[in-house]
C-alpha atoms as a PDB file:
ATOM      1  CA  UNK A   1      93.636 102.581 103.041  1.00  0.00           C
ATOM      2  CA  UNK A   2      94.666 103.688 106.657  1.00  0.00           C
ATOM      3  CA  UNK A   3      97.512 105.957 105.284  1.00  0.00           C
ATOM      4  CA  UNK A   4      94.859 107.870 102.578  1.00  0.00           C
ATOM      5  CA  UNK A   5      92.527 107.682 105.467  1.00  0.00           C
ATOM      6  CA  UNK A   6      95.238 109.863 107.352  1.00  0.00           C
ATOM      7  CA  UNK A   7      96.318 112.078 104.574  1.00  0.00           C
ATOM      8  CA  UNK A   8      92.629 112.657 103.910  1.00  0.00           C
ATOM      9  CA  UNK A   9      92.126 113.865 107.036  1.00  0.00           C
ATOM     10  CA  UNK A  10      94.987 115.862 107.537  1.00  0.00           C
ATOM     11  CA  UNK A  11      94.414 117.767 104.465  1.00  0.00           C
ATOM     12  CA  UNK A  12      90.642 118.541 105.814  1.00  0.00           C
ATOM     13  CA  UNK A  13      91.173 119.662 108.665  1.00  0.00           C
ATOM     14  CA  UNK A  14      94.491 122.166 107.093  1.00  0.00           C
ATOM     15  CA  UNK A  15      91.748 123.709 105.122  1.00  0.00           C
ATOM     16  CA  UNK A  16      89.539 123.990 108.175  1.00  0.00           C
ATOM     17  CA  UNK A  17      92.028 125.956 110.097  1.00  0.00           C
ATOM     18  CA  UNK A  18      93.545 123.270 111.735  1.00  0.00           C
ATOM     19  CA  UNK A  19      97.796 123.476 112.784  1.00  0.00           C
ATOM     20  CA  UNK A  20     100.485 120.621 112.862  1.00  0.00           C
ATOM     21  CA  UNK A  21     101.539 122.454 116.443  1.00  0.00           C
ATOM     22  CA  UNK A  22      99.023 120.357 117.885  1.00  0.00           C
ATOM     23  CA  UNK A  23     100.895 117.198 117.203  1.00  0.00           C
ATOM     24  CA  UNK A  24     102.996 118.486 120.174  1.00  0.00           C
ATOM     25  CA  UNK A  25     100.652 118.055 122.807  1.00  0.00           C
ATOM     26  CA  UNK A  26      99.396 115.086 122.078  1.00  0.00           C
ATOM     27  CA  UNK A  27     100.006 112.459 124.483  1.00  0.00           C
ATOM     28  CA  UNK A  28      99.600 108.292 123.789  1.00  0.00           C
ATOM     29  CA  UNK A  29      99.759 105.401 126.498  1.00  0.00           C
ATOM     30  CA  UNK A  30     102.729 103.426 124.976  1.00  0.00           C
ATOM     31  CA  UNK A  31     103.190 105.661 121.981  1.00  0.00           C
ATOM     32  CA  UNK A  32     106.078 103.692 120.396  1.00  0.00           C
ATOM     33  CA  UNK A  33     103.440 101.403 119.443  1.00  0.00           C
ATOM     34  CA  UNK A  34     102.442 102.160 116.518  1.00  0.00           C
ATOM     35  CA  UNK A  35     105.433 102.302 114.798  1.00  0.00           C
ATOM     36  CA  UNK A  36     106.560  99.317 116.315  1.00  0.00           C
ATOM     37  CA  UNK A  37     103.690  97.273 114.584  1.00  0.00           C
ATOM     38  CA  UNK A  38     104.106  99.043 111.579  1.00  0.00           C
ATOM     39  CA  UNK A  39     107.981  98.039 111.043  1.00  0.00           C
ATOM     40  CA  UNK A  40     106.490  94.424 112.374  1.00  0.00           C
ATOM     41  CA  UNK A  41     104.587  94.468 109.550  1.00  0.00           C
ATOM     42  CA  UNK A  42     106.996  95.765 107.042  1.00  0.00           C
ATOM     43  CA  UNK A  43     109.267  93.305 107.815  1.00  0.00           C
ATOM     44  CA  UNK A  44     106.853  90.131 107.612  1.00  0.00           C
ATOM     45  CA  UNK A  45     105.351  91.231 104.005  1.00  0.00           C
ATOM     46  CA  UNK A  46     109.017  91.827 103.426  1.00  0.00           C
ATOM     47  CA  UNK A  47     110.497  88.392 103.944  1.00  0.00           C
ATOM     48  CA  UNK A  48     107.778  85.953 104.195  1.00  0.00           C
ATOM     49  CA  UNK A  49     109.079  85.287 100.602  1.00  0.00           C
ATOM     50  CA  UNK A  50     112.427  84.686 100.777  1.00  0.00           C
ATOM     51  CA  UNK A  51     112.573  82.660 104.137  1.00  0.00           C
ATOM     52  CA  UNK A  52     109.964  79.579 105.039  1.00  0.00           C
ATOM     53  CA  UNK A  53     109.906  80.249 108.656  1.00  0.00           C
ATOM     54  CA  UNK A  54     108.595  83.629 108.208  1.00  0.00           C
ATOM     55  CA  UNK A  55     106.083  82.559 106.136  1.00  0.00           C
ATOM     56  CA  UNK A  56     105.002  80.266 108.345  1.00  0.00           C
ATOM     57  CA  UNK A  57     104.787  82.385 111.635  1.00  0.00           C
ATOM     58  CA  UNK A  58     103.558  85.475 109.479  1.00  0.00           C
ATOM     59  CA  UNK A  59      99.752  84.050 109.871  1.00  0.00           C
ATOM     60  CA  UNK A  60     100.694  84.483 113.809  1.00  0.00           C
ATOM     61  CA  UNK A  61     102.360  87.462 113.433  1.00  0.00           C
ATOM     62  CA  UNK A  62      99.714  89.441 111.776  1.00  0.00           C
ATOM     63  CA  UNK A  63      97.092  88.126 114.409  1.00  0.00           C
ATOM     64  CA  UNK A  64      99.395  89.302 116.726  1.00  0.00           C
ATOM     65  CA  UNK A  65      99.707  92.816 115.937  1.00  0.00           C
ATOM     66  CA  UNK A  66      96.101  93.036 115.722  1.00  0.00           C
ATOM     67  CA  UNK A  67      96.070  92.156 119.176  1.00  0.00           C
ATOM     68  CA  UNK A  68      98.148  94.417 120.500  1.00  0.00           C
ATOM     69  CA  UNK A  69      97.200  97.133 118.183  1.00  0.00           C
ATOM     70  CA  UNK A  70      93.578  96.489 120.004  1.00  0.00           C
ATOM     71  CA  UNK A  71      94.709  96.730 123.099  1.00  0.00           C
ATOM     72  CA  UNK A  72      96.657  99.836 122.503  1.00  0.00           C
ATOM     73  CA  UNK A  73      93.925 101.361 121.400  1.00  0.00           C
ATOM     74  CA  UNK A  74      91.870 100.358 124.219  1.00  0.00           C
ATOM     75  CA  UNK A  75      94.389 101.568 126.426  1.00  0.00           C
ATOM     76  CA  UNK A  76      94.230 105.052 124.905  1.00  0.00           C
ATOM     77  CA  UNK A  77      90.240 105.375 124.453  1.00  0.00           C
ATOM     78  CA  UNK A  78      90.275 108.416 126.060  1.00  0.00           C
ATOM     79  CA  UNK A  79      91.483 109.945 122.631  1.00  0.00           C
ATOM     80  CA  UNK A  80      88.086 111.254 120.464  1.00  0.00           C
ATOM     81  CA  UNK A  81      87.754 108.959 117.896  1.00  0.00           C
ATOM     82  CA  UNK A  82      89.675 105.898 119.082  1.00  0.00           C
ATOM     83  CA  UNK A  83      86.942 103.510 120.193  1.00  0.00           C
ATOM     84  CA  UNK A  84      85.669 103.748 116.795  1.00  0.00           C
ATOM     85  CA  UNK A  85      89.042 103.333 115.347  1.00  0.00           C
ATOM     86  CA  UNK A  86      89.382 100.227 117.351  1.00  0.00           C
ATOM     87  CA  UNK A  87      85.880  98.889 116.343  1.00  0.00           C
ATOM     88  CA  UNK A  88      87.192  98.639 112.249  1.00  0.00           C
ATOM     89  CA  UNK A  89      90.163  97.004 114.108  1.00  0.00           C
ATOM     90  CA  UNK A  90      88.426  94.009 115.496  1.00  0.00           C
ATOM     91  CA  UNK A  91      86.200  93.804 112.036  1.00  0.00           C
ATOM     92  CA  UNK A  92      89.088  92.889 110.222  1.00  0.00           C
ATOM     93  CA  UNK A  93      91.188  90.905 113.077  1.00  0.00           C
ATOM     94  CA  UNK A  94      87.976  88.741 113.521  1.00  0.00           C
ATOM     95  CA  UNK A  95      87.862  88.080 109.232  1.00  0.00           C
ATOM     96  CA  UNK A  96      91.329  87.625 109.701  1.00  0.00           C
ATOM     97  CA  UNK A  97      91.445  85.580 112.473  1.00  0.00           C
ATOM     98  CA  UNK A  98      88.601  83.558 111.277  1.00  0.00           C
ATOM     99  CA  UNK A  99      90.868  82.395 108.184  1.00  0.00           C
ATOM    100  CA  UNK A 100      94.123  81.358 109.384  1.00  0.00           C
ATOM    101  CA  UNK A 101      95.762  85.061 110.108  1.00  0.00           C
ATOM    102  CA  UNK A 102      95.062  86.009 106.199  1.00  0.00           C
ATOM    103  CA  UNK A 103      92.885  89.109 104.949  1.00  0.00           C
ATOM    104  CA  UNK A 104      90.542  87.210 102.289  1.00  0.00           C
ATOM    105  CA  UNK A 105      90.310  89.341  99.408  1.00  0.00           C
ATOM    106  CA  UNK A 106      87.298  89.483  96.613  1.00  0.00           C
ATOM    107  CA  UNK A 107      88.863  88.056  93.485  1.00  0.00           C
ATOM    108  CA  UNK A 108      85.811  90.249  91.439  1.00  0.00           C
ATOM    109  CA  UNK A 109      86.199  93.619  93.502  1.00  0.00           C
ATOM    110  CA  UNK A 110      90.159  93.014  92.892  1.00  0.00           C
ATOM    111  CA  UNK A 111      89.723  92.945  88.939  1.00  0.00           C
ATOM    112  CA  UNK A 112      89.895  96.793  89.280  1.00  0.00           C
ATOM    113  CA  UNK A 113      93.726  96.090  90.457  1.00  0.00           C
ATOM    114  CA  UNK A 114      96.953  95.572  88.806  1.00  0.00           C
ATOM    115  CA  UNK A 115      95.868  91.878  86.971  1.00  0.00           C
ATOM    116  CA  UNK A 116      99.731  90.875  88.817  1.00  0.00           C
ATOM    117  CA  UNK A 117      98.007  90.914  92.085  1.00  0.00           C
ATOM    118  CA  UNK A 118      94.899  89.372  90.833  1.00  0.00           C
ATOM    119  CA  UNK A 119      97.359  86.525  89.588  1.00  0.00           C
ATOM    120  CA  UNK A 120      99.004  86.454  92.745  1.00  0.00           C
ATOM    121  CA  UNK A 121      96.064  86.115  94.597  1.00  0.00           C
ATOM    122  CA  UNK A 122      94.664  83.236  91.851  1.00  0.00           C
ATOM    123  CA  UNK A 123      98.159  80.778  92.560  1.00  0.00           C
ATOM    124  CA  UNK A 124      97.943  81.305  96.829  1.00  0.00           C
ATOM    125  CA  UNK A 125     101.375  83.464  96.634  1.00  0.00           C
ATOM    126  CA  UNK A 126     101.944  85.240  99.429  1.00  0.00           C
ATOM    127  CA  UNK A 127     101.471  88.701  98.905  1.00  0.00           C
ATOM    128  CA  UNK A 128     101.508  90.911 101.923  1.00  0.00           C
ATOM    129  CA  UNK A 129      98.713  89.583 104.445  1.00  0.00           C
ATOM    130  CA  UNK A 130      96.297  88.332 101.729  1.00  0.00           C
ATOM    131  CA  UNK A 131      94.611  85.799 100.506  1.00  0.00           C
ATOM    132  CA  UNK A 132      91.528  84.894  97.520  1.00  0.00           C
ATOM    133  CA  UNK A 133      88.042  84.828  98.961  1.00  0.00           C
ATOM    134  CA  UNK A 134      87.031  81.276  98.158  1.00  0.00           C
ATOM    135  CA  UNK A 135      83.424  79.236  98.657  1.00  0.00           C
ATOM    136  CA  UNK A 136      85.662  78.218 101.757  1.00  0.00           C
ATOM    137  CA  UNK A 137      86.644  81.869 103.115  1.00  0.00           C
ATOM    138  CA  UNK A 138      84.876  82.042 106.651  1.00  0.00           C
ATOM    139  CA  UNK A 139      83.010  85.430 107.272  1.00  0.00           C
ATOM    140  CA  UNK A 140      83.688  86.920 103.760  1.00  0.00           C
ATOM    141  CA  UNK A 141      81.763  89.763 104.114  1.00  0.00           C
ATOM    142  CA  UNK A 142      84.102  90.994 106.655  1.00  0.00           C
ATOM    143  CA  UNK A 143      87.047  90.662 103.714  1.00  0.00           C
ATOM    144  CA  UNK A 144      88.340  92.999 101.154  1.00  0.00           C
ATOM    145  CA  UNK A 145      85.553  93.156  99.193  1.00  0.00           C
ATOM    146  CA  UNK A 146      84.889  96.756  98.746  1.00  0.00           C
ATOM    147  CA  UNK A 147      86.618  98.209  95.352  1.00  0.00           C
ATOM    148  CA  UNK A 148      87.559 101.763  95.516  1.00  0.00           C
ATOM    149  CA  UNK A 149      88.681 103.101  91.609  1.00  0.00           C
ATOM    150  CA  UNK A 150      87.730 106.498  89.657  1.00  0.00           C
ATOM    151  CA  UNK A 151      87.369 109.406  90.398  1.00  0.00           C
ATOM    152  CA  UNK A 152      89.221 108.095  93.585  1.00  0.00           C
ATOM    153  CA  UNK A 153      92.913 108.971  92.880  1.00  0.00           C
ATOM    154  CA  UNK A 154      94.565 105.359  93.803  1.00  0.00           C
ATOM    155  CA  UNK A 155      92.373 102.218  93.045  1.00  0.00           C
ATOM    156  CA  UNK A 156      92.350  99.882  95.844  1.00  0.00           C
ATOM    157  CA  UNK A 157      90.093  96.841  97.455  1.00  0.00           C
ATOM    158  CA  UNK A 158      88.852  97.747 100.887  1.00  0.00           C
ATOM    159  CA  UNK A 159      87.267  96.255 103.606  1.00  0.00           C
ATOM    160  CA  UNK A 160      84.348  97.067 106.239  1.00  0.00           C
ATOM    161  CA  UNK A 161      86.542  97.181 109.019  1.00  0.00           C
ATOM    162  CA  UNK A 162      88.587  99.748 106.766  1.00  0.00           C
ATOM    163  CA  UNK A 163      85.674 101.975 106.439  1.00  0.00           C
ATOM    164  CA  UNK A 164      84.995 102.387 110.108  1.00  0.00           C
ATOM    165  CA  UNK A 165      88.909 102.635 111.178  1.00  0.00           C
ATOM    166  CA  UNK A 166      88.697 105.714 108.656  1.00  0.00           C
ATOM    167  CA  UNK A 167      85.667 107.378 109.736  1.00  0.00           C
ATOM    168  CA  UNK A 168      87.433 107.032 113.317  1.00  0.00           C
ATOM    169  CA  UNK A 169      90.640 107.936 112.130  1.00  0.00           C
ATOM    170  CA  UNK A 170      88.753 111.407 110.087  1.00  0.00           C
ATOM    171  CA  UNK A 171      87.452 112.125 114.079  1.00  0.00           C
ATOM    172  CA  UNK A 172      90.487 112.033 115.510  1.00  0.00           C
ATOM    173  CA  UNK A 173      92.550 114.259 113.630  1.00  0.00           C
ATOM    174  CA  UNK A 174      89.786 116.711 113.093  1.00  0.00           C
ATOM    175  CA  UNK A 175      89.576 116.893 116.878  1.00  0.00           C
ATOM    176  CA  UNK A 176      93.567 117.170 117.354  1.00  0.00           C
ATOM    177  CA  UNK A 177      94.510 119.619 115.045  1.00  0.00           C
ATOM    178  CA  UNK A 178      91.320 122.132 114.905  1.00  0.00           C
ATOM    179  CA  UNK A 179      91.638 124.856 117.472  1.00  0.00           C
ATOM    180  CA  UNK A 180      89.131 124.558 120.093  1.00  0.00           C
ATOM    181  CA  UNK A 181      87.373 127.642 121.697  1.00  0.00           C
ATOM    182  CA  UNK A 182      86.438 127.930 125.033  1.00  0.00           C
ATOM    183  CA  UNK A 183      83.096 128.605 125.864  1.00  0.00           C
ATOM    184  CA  UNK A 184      82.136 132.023 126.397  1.00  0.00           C
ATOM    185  CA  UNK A 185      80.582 132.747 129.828  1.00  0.00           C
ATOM    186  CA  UNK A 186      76.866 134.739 129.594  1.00  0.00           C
ATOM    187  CA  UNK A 187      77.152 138.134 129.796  1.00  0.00           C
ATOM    188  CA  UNK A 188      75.196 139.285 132.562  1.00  0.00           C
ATOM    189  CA  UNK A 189      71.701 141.437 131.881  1.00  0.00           C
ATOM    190  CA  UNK A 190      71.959 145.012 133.206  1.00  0.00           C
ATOM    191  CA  UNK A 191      71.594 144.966 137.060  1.00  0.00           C
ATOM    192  CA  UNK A 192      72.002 141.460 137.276  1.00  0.00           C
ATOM    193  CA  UNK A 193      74.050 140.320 140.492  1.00  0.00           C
ATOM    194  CA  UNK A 194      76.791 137.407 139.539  1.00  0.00           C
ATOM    195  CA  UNK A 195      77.133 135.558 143.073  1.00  0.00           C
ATOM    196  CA  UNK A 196      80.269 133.186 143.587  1.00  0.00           C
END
């Protein structure tokens, strides 16, 4: 949901005058970041399958990126939109948290998905960072439980936290890549003396 959150936004604020040339003066505490945790995360859904110790320190792993994503984007809150970007972050690292380093996910909401998934989800495969919403799921309503399907283009399960990292997210980039005008000064009435 992050990346349509992105795309979304980008393709807003195009239409709204906005330019990619901002990207170049954008500045981020620790930039590398956020790639870094991405490929982290690649990497983890990637072979959690085929090797047992990944799978076992992938519930770690995911907590951990959390955590540093947090504090990354605590270090940068100076950036419009990032304190509420950061505030869907800690929604879903507390759900996730809460229940062993797994995102629980609505088995109902997730009927609108591929039923492979749903099947997935049913035998406690591992399957990315997720995991069924059972009667034992702590702090469900904090889980995927959100189902997103048509008109939206690309049917998905979402989550609170999701919802507020996007709204963030939309903030941001409107505020990066919109032209901003400076304010114009008053034009003094006639015979008005300006001092200074």
């Amino acid at each position: 949901m992050v990346f349509d959150g992105i795309l979304i936004s980008l393709i807003v604020a195009l239409f709204r005058g906005g330019s990619f040339r901002s990207f170049a003066g954008l500045r981020l505490k620790y930039g590398w970041v956020f790639p870094g945790l991405l490929v982290l995360q690649l990497a983890v859904f990637h072979f959690q399958s085929g090797y047992a110790w990944v799978a076992v320190i992938s519930p770690y792993s995911f907590i951990g990126v959390y955590l540093v994503g947090l504090l990354f984007l605590w270090l940068n809150r100076d950036q419009p939109g990032f304190m509420v970007i950061a505030a869907g972050v800690l929604l879903n690292f507390i759900v996730i948290a809460a229940n062993g380093g797994r995102m629980p996910v609505s088995l109902e909401a997730a009927s609108i998905l591929d039923p492979y998934f749903v099947e997935i989800l049913k035998n406690g495969v591992l399957y990315g960072k997720h995991q069924a919403l059972t009667e034992a799921t702590h702090l469900g309503f904090l889980g995927d439980i959100i189902p997103l399907t048509k008109p939206y283009p690309r049917s998905q399960v979402i989550s609170i936290g999701d919802v507020v990292m996007n709204i963030g997210i939309f903030f941001f980039i409107q505020q990066l890549l919109l032209p901003r005008h400076p304010k114009e000064e008053p034009t003094p009435a006639a015979g008005e003396v300006v001092s200074g």
